[in-house]
PDB file of N, CA and C in Angstrom:
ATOM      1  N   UNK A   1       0.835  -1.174   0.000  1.00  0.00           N
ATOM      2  CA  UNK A   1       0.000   0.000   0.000  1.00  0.00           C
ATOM      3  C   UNK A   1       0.882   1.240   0.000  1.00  0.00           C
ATOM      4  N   UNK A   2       0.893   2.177  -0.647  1.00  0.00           N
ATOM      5  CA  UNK A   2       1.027   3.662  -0.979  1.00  0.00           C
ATOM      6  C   UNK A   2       0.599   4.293   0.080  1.00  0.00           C
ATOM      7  N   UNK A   3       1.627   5.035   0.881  1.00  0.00           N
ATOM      8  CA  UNK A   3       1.410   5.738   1.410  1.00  0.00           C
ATOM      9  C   UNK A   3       1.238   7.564   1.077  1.00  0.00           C
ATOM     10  N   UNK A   4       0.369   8.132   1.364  1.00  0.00           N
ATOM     11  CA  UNK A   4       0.301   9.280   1.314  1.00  0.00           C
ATOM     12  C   UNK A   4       1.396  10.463   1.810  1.00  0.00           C
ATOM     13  N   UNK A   5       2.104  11.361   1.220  1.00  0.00           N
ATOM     14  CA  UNK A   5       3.055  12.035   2.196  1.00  0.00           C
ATOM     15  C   UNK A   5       2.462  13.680   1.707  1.00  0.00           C
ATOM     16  N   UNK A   6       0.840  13.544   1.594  1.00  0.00           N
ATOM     17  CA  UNK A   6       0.509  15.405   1.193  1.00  0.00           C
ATOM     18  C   UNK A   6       0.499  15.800   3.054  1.00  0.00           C
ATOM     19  N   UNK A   7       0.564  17.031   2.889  1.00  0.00           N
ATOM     20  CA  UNK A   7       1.052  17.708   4.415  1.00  0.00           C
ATOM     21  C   UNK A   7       0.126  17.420   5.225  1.00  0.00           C
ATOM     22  N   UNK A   8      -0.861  17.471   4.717  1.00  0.00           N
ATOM     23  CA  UNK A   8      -2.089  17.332   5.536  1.00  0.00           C
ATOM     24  C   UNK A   8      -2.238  16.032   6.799  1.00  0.00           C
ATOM     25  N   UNK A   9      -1.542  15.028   5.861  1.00  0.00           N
ATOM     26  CA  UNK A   9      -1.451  13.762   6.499  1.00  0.00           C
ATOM     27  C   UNK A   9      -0.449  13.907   7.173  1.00  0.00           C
ATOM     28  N   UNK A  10      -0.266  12.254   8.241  1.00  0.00           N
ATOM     29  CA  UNK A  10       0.775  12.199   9.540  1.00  0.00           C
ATOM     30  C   UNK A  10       0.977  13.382  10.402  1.00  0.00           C
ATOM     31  N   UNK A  11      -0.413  14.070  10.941  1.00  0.00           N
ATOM     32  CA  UNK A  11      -0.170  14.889  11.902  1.00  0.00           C
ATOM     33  C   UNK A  11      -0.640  14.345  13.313  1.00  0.00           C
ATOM     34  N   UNK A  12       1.023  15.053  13.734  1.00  0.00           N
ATOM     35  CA  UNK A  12       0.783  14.407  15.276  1.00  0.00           C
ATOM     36  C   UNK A  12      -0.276  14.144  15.916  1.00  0.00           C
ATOM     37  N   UNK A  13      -0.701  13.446  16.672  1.00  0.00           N
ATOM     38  CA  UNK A  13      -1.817  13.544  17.504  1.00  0.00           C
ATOM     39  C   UNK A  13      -1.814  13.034  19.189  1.00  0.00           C
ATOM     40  N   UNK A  14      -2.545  13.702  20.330  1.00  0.00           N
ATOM     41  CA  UNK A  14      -2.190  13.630  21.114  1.00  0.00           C
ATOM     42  C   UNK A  14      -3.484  13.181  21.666  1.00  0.00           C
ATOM     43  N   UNK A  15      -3.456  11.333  22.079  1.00  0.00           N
ATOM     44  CA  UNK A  15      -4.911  10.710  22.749  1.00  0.00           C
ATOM     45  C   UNK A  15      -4.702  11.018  24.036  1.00  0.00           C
ATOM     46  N   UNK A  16      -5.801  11.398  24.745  1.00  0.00           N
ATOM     47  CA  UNK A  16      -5.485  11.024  26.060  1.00  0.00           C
ATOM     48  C   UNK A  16      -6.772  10.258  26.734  1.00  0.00           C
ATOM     49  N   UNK A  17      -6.197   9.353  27.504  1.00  0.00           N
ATOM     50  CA  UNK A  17      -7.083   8.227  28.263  1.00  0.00           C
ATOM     51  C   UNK A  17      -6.975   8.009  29.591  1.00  0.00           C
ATOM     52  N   UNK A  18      -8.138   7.790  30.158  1.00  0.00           N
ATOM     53  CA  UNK A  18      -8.317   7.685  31.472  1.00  0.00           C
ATOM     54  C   UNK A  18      -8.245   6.328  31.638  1.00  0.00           C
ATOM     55  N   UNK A  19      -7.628   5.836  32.776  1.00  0.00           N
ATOM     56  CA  UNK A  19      -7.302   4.306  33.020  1.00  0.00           C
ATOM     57  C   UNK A  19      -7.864   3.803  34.528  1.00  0.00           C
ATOM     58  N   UNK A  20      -9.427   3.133  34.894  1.00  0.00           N
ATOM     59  CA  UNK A  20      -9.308   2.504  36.037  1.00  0.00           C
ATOM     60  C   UNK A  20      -8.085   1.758  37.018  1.00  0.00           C
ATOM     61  N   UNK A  21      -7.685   0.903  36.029  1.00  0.00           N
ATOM     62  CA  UNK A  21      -6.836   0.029  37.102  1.00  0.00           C
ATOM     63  C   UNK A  21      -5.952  -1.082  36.275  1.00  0.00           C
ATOM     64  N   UNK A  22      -4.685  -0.438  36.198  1.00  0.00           N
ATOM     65  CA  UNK A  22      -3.423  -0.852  35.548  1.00  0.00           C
ATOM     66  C   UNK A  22      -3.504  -2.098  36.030  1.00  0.00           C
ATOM     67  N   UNK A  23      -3.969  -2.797  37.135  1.00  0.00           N
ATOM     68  CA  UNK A  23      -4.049  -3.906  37.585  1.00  0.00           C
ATOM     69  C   UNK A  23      -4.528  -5.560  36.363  1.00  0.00           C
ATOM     70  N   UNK A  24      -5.794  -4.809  35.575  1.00  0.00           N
ATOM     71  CA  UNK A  24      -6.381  -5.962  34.827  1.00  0.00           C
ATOM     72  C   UNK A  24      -6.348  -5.132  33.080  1.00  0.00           C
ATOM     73  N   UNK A  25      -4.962  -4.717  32.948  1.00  0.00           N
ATOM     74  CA  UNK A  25      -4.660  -4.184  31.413  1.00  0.00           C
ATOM     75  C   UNK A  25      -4.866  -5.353  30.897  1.00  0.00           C
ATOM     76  N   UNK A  26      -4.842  -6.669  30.795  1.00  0.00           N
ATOM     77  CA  UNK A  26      -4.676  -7.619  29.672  1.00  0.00           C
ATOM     78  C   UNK A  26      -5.882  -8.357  29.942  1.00  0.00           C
ATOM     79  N   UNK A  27      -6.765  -8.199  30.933  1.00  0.00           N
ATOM     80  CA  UNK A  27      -8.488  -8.901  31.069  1.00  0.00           C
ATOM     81  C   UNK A  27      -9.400  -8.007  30.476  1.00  0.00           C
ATOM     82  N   UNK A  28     -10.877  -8.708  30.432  1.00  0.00           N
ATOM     83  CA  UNK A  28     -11.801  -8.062  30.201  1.00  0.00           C
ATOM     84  C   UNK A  28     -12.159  -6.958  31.619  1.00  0.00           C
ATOM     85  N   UNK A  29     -11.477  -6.884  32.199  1.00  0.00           N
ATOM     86  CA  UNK A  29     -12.111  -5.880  33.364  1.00  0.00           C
ATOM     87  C   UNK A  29     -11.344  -4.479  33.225  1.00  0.00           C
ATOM     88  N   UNK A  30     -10.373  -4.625  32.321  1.00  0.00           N
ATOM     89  CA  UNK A  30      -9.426  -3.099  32.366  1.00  0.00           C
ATOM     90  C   UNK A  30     -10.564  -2.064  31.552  1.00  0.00           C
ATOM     91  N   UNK A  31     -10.552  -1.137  31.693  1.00  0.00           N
ATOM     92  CA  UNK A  31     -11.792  -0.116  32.075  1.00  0.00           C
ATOM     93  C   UNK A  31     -10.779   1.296  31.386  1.00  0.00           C
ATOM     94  N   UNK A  32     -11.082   1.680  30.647  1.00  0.00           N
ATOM     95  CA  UNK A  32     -10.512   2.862  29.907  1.00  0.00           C
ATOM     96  C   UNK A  32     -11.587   4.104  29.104  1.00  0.00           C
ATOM     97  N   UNK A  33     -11.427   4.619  29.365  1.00  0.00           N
ATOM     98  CA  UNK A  33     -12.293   5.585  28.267  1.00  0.00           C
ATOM     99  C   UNK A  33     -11.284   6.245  27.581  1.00  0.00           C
ATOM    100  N   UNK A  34     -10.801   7.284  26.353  1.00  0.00           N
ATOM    101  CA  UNK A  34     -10.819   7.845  25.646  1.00  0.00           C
ATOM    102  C   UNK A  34     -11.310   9.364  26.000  1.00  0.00           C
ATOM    103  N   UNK A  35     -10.713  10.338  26.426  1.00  0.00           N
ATOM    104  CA  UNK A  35     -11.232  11.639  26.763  1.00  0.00           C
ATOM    105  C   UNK A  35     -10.612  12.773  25.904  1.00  0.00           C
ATOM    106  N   UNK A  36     -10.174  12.663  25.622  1.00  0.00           N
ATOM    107  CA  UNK A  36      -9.805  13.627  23.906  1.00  0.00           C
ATOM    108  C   UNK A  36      -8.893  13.459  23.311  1.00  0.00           C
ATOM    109  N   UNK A  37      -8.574  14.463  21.857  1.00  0.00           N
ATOM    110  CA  UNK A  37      -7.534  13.896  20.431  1.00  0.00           C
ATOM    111  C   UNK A  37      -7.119  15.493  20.679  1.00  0.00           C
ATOM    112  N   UNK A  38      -5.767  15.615  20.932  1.00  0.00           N
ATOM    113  CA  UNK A  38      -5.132  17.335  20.572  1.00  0.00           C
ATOM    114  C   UNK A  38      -3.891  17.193  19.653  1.00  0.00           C
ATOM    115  N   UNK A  39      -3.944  18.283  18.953  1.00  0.00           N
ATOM    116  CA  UNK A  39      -3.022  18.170  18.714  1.00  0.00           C
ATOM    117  C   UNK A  39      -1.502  18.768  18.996  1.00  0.00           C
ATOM    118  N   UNK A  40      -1.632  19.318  20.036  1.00  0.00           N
ATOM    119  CA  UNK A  40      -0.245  19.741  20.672  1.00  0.00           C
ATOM    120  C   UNK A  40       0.141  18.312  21.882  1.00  0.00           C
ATOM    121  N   UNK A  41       1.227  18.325  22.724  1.00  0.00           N
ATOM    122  CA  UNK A  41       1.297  17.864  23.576  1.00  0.00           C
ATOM    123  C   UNK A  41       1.027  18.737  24.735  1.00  0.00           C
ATOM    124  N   UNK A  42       1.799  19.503  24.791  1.00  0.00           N
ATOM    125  CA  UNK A  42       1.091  20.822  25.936  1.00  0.00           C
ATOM    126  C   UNK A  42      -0.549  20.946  25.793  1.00  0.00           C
ATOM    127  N   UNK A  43      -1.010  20.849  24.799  1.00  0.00           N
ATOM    128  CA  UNK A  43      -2.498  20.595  25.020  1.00  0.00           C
ATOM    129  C   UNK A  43      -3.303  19.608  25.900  1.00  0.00           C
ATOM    130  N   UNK A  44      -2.725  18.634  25.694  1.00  0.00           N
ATOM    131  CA  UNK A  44      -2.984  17.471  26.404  1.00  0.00           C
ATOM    132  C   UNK A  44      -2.999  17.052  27.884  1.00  0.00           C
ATOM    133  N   UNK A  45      -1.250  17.972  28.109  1.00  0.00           N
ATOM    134  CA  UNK A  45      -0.700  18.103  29.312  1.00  0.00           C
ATOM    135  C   UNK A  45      -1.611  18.865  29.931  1.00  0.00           C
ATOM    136  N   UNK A  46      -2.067  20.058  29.539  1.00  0.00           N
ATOM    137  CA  UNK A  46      -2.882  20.544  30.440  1.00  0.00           C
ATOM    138  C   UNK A  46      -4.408  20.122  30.542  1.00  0.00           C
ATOM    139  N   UNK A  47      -5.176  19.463  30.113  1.00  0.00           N
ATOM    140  CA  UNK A  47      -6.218  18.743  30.439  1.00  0.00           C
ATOM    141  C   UNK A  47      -6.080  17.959  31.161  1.00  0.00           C
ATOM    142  N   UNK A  48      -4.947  16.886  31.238  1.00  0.00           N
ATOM    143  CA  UNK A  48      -4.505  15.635  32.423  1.00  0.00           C
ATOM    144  C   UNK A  48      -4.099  16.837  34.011  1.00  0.00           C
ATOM    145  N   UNK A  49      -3.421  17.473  33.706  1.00  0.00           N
ATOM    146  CA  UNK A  49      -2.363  18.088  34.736  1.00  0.00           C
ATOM    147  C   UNK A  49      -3.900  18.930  35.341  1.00  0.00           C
ATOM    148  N   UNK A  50      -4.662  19.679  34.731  1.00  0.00           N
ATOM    149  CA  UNK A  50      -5.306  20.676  35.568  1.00  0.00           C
ATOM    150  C   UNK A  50      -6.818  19.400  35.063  1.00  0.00           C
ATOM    151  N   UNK A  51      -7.001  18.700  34.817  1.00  0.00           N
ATOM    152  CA  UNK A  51      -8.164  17.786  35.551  1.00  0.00           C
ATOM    153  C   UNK A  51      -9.511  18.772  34.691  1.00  0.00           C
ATOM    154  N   UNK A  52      -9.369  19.066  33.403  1.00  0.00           N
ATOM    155  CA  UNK A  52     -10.615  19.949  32.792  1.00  0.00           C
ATOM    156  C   UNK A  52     -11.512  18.625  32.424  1.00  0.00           C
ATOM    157  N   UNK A  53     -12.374  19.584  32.556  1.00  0.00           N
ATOM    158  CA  UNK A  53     -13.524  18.684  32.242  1.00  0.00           C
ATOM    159  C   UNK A  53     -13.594  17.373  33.458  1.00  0.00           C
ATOM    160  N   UNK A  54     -13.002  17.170  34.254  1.00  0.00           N
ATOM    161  CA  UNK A  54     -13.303  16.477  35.829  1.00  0.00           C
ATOM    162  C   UNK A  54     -13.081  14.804  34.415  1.00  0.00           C
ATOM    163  N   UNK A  55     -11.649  14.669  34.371  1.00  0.00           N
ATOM    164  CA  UNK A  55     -11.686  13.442  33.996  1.00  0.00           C
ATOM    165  C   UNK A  55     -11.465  12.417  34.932  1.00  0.00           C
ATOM    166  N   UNK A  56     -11.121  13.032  35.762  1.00  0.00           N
ATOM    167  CA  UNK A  56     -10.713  11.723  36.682  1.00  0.00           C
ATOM    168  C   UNK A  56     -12.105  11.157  37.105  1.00  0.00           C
ATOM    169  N   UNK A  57     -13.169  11.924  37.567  1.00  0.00           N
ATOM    170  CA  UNK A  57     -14.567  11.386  37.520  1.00  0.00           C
ATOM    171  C   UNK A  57     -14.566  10.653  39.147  1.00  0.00           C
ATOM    172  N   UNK A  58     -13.763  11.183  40.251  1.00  0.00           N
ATOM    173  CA  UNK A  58     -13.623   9.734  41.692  1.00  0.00           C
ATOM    174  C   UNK A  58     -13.411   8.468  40.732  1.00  0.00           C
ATOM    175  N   UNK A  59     -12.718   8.016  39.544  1.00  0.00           N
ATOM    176  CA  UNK A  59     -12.981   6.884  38.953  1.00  0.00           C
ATOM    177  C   UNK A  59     -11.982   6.567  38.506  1.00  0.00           C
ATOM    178  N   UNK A  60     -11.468   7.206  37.562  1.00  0.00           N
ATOM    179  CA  UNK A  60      -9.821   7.000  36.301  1.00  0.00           C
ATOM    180  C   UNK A  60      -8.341   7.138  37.492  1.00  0.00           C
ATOM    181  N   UNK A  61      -7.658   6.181  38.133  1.00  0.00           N
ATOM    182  CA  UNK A  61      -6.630   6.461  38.961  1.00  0.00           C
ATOM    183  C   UNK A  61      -6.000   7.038  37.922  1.00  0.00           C
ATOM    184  N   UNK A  62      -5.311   6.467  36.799  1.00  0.00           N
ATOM    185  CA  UNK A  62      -4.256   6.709  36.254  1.00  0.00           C
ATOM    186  C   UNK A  62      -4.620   7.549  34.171  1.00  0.00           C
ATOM    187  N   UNK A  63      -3.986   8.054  33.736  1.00  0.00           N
ATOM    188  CA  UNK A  63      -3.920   8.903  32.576  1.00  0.00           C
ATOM    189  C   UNK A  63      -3.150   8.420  32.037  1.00  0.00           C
ATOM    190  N   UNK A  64      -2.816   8.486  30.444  1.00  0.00           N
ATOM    191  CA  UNK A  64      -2.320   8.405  29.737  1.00  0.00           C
ATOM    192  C   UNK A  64      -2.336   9.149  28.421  1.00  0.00           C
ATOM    193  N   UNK A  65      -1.116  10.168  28.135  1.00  0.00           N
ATOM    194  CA  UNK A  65      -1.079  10.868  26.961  1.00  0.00           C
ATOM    195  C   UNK A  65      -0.430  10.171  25.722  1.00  0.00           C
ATOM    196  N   UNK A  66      -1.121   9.593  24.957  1.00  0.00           N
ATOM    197  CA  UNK A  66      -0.600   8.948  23.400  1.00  0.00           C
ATOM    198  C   UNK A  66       0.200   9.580  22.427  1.00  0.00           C
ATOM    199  N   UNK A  67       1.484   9.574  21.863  1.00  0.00           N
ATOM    200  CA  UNK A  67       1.374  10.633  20.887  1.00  0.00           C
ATOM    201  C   UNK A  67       1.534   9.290  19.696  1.00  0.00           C
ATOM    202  N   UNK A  68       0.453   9.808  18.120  1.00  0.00           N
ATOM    203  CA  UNK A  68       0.214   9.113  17.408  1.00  0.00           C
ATOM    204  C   UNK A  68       0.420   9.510  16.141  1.00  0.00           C
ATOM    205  N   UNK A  69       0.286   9.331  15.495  1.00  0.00           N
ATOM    206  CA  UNK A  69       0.358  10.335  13.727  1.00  0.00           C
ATOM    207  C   UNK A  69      -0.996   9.813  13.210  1.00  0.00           C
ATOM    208  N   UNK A  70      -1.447  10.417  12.234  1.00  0.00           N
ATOM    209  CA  UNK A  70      -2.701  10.355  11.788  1.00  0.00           C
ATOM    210  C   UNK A  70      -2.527   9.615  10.681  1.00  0.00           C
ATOM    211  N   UNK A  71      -3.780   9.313  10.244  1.00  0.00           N
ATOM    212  CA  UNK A  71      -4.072   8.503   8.407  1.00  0.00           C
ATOM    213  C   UNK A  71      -2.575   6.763   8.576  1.00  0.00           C
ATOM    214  N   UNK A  72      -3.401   6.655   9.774  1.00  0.00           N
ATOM    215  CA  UNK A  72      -2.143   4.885   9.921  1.00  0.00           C
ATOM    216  C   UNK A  72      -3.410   3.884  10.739  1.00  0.00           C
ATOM    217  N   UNK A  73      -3.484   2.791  10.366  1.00  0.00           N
ATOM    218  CA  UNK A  73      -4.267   1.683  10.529  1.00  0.00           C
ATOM    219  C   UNK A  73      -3.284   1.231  11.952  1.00  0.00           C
ATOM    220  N   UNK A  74      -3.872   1.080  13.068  1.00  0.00           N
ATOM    221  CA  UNK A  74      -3.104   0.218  13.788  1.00  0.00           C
ATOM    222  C   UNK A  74      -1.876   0.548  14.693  1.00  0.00           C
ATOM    223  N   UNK A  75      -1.977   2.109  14.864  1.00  0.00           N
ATOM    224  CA  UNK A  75      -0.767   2.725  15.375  1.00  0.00           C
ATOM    225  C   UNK A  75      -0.118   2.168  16.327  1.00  0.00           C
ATOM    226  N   UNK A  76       0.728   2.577  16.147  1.00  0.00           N
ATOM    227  CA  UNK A  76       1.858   2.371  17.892  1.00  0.00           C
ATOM    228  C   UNK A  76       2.152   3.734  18.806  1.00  0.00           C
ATOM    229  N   UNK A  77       2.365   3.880  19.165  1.00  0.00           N
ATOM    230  CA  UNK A  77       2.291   5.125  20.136  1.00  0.00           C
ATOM    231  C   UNK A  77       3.588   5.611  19.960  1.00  0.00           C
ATOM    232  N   UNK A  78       3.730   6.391  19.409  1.00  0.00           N
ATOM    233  CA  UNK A  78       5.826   7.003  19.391  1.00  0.00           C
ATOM    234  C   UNK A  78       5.831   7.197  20.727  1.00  0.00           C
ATOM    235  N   UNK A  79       5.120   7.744  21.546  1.00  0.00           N
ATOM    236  CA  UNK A  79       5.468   8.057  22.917  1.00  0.00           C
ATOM    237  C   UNK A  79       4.235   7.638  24.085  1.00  0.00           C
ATOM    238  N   UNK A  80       4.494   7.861  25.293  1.00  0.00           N
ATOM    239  CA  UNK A  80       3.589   7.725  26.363  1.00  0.00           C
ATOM    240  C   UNK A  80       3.709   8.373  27.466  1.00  0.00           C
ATOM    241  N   UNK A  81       3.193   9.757  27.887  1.00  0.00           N
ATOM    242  CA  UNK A  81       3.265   9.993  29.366  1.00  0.00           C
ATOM    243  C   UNK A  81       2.323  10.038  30.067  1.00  0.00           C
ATOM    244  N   UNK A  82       2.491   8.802  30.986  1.00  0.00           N
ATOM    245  CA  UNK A  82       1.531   8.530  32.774  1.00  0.00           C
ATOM    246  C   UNK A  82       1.547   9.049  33.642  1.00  0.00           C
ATOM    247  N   UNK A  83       0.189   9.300  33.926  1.00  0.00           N
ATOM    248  CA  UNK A  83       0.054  10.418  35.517  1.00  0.00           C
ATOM    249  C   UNK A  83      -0.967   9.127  36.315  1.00  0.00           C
ATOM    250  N   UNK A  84      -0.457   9.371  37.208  1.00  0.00           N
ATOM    251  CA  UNK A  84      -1.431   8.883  38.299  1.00  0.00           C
ATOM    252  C   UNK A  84      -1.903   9.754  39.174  1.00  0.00           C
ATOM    253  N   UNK A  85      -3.084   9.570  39.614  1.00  0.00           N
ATOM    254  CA  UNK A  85      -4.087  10.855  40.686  1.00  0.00           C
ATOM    255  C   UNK A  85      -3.501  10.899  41.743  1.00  0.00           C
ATOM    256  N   UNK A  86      -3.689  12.213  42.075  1.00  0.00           N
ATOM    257  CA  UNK A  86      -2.559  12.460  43.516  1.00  0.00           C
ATOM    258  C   UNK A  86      -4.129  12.860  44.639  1.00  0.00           C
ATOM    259  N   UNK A  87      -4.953  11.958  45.328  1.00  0.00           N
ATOM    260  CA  UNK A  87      -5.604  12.036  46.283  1.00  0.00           C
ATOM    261  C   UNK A  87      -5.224  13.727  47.073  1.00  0.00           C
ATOM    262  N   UNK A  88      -4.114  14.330  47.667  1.00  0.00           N
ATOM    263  CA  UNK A  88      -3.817  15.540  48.227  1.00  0.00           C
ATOM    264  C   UNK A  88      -3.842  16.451  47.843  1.00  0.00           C
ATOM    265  N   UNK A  89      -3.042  16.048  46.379  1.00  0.00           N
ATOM    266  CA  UNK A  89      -3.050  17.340  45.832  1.00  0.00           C
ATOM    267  C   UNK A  89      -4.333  17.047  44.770  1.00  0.00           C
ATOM    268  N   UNK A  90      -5.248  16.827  44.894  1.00  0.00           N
ATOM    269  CA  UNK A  90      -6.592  16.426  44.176  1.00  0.00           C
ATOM    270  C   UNK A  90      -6.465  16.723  42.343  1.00  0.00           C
ATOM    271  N   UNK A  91      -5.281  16.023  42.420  1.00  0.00           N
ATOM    272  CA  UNK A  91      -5.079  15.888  40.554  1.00  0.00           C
ATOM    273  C   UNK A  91      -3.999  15.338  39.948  1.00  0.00           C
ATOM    274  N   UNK A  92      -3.645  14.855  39.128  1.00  0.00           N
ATOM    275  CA  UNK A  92      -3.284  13.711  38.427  1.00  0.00           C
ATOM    276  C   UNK A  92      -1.998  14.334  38.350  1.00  0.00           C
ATOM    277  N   UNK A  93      -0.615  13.741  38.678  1.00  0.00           N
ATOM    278  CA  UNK A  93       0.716  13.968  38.365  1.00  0.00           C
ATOM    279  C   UNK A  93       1.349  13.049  37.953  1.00  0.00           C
ATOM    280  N   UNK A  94       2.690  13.389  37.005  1.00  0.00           N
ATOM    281  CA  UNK A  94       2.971  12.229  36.129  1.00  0.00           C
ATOM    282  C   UNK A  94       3.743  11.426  37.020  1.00  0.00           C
ATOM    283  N   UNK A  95       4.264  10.232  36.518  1.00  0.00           N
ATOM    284  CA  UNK A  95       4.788   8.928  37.034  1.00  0.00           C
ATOM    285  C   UNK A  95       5.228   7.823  36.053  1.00  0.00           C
ATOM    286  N   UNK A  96       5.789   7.180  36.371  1.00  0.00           N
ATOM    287  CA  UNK A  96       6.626   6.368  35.408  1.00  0.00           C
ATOM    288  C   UNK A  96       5.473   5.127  35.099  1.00  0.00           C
ATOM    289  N   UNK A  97       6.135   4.338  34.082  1.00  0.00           N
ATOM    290  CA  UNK A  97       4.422   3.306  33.596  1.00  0.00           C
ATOM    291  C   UNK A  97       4.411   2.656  34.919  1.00  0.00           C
ATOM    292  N   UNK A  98       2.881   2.181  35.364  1.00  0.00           N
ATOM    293  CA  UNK A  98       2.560   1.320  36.143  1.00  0.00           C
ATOM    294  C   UNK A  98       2.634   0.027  35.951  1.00  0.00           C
ATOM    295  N   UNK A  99       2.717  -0.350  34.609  1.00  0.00           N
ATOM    296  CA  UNK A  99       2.656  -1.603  33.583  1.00  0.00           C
ATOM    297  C   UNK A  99       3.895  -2.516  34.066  1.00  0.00           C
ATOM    298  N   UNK A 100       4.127  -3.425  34.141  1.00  0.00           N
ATOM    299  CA  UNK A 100       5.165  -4.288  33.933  1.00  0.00           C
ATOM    300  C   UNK A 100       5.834  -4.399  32.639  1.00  0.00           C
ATOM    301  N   UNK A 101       5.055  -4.262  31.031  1.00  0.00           N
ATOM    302  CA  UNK A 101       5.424  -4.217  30.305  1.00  0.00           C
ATOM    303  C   UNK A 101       4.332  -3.466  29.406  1.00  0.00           C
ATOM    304  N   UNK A 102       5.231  -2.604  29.077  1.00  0.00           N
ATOM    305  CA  UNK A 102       4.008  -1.075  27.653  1.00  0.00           C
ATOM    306  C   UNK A 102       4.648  -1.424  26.644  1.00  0.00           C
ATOM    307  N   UNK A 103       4.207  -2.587  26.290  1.00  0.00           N
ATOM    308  CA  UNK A 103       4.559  -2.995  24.646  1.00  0.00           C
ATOM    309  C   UNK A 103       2.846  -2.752  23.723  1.00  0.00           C
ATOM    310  N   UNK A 104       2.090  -2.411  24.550  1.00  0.00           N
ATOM    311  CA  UNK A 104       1.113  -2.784  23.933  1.00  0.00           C
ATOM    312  C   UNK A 104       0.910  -1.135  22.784  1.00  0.00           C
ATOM    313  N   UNK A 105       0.052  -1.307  21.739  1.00  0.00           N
ATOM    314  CA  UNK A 105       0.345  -0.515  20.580  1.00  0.00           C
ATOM    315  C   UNK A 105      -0.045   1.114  21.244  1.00  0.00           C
ATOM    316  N   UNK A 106      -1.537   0.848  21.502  1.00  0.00           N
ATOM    317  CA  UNK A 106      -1.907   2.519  21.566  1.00  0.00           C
ATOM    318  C   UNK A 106      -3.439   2.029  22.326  1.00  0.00           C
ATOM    319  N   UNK A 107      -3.227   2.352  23.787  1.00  0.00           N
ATOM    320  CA  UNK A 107      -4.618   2.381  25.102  1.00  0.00           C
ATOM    321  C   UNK A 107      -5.820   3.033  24.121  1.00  0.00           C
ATOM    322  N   UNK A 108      -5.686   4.427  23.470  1.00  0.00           N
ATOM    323  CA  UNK A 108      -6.911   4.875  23.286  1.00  0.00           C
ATOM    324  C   UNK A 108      -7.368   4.510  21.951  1.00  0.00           C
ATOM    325  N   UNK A 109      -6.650   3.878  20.921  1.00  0.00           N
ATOM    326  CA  UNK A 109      -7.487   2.855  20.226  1.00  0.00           C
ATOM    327  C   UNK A 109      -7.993   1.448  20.407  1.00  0.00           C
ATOM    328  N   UNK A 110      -7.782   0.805  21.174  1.00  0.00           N
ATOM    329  CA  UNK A 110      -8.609  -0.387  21.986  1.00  0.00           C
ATOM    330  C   UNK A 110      -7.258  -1.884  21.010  1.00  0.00           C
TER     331      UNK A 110
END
């Protein structure tokens, strides 16, 4: 397959996902939603970091910012930064993966 290289295409993109419980990532019980597509990373950062739109919900412990490129079947994530909820300071600060192993492609496409 031919890939496209007009400008328009392969623009960054920045998923970010809310994560119940790093605990059951590879069962049917791991629990994720999808809470928006930006395209900056500082965009992103500040929706996780200042908690807009109340993603954490008392529900999502942990976040995850995707960075992805657009117009690709099946992405892999070029990057990943994890926050986990800070109960005190009542909002999500970053942290290293909770995962044992983040091989997996990209959380906010399933």
């Amino acid at each position: 397959m031919e890939v496209n290289i007009h400008p328009r295409f392969n623009v960054p993109l920045f998923l970010v996902t809310t994560v119940k419980d790093v605990e059951n990532v590879w069962s049917e019980k791991f629990t994720y939603r999808t809470v928006g597509v930006m395209t900056t990373l500082d965009k992103a950062k500040e929706i996780v970091e200042g908690n807009k739109g109340d993603i954490f919900e008392f529900y999502y412990s942990f976040a995850v910012i995707e960075e992805i490129v657009s117009d690709v079947m099946y992405p892999l994530a070029k990057s990943k930064h994890w926050y986990k909820w800070n109960d005190s300071l009542r909002g999500y600060e970053a942290c290293e993966c909770p995962l044992k192993s983040d091989s997996y492609g990209a959380y906010a496409i399933g």
